[in-house]
C-alpha atoms as a PDB file:
ATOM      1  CA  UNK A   1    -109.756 122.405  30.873  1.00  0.00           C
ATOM      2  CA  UNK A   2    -106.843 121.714  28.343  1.00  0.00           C
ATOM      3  CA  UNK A   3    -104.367 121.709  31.647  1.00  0.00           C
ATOM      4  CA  UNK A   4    -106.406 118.962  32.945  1.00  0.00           C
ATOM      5  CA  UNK A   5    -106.612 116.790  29.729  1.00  0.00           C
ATOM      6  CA  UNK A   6    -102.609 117.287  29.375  1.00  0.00           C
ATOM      7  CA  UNK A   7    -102.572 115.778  33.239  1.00  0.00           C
ATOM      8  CA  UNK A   8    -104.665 112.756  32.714  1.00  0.00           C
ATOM      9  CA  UNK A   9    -102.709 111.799  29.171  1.00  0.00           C
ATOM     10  CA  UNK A  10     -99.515 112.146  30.946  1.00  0.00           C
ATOM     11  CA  UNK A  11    -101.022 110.395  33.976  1.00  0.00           C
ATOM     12  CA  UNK A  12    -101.683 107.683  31.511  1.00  0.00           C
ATOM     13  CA  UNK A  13     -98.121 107.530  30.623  1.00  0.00           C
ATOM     14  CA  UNK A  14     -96.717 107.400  33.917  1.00  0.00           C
ATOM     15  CA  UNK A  15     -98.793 104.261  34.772  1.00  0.00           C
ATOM     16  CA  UNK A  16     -97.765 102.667  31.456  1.00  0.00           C
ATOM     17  CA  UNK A  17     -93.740 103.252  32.379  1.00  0.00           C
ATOM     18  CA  UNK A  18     -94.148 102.086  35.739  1.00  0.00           C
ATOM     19  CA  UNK A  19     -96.267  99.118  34.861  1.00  0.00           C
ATOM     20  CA  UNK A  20     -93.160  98.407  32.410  1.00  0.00           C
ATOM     21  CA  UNK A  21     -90.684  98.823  35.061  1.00  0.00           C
ATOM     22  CA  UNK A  22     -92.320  96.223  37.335  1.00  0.00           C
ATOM     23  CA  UNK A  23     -92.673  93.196  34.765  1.00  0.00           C
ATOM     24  CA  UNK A  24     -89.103  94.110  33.415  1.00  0.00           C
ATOM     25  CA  UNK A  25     -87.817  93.985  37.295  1.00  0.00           C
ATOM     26  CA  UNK A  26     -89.920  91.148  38.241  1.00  0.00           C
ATOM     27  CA  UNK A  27     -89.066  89.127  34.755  1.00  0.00           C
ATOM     28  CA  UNK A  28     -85.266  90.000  35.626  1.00  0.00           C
ATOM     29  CA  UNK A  29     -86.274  88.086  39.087  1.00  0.00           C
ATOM     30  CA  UNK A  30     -87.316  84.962  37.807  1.00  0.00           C
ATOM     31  CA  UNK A  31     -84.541  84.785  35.637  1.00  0.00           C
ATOM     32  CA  UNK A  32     -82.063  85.093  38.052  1.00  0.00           C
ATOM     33  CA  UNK A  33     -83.943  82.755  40.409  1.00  0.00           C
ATOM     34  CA  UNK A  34     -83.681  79.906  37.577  1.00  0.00           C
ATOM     35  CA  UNK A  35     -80.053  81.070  36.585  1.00  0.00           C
ATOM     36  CA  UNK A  36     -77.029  78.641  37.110  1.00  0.00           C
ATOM     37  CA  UNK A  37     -75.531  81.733  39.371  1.00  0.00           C
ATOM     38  CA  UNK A  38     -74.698  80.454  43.361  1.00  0.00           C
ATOM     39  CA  UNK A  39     -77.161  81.624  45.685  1.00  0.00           C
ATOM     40  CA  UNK A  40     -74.773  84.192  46.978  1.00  0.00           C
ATOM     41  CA  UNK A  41     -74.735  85.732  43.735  1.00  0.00           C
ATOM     42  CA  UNK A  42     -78.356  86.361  43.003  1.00  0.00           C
ATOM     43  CA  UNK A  43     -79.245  87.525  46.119  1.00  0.00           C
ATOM     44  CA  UNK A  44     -76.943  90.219  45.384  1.00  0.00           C
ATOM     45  CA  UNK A  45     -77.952  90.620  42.040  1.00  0.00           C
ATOM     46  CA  UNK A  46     -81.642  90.356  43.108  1.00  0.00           C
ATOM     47  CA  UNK A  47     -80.720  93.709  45.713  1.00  0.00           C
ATOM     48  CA  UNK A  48     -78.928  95.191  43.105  1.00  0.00           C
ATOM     49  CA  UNK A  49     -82.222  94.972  41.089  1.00  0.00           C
ATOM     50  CA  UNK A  50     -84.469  96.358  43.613  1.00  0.00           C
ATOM     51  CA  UNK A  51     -82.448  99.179  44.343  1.00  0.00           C
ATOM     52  CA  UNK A  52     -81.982 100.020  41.432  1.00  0.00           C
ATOM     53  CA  UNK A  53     -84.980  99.590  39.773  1.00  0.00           C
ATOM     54  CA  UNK A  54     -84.425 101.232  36.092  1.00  0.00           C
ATOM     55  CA  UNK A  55     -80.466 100.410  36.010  1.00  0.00           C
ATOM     56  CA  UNK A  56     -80.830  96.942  37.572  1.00  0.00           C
ATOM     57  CA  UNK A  57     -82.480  94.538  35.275  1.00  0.00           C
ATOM     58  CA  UNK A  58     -80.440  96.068  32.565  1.00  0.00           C
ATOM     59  CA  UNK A  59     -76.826  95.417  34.510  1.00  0.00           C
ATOM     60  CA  UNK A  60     -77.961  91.502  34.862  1.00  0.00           C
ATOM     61  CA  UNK A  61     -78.521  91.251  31.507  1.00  0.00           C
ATOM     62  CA  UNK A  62     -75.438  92.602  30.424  1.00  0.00           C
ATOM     63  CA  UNK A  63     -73.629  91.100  33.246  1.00  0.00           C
ATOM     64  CA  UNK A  64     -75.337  88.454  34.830  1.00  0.00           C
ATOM     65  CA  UNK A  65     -73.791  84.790  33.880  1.00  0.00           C
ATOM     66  CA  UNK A  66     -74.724  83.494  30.606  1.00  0.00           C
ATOM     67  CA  UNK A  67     -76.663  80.463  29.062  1.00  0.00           C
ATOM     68  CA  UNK A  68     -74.072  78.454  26.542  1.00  0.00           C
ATOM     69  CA  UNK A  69     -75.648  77.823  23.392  1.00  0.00           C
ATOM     70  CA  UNK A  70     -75.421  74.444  23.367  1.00  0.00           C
ATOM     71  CA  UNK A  71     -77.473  74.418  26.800  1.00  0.00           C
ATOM     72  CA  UNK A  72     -81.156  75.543  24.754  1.00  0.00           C
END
């Protein structure tokens, strides 16, 4: 009975991560949709992102094309 409690509490986890993983990737998405970047660019960065789902969004934050300060 304790194996199967330890399951569903993991289970639990799992969905929690992957639910994560989706807003991050699709918030990434929409980000790059509304970004300055030519349309060449994000639909590369937009593959890169589903491909590689956990890496992705992370790589276009650090390397996607930046807002200037003076443009907020």
């Amino acid at each position: 009975m304790n194996a199967a409690l330890e399951w569903a509490a993991g289970l639990d986890t799992r969905w929690m991560l992957a639910a994560l993983l989706v807003a991050l990737n699709l918030w990434a998405t929409w980000l790059i949709a509304f970004s300055g970047a030519p349309g060449r660019e994000k639909v590369l960065w937009v593959t890169v992102i589903f491909l590689c789902p956990i890496v992705g969004p992370v790589l276009w934050f650090v390397l996607g094309p930046k807002r200037s300060m003076l443009e907020s």
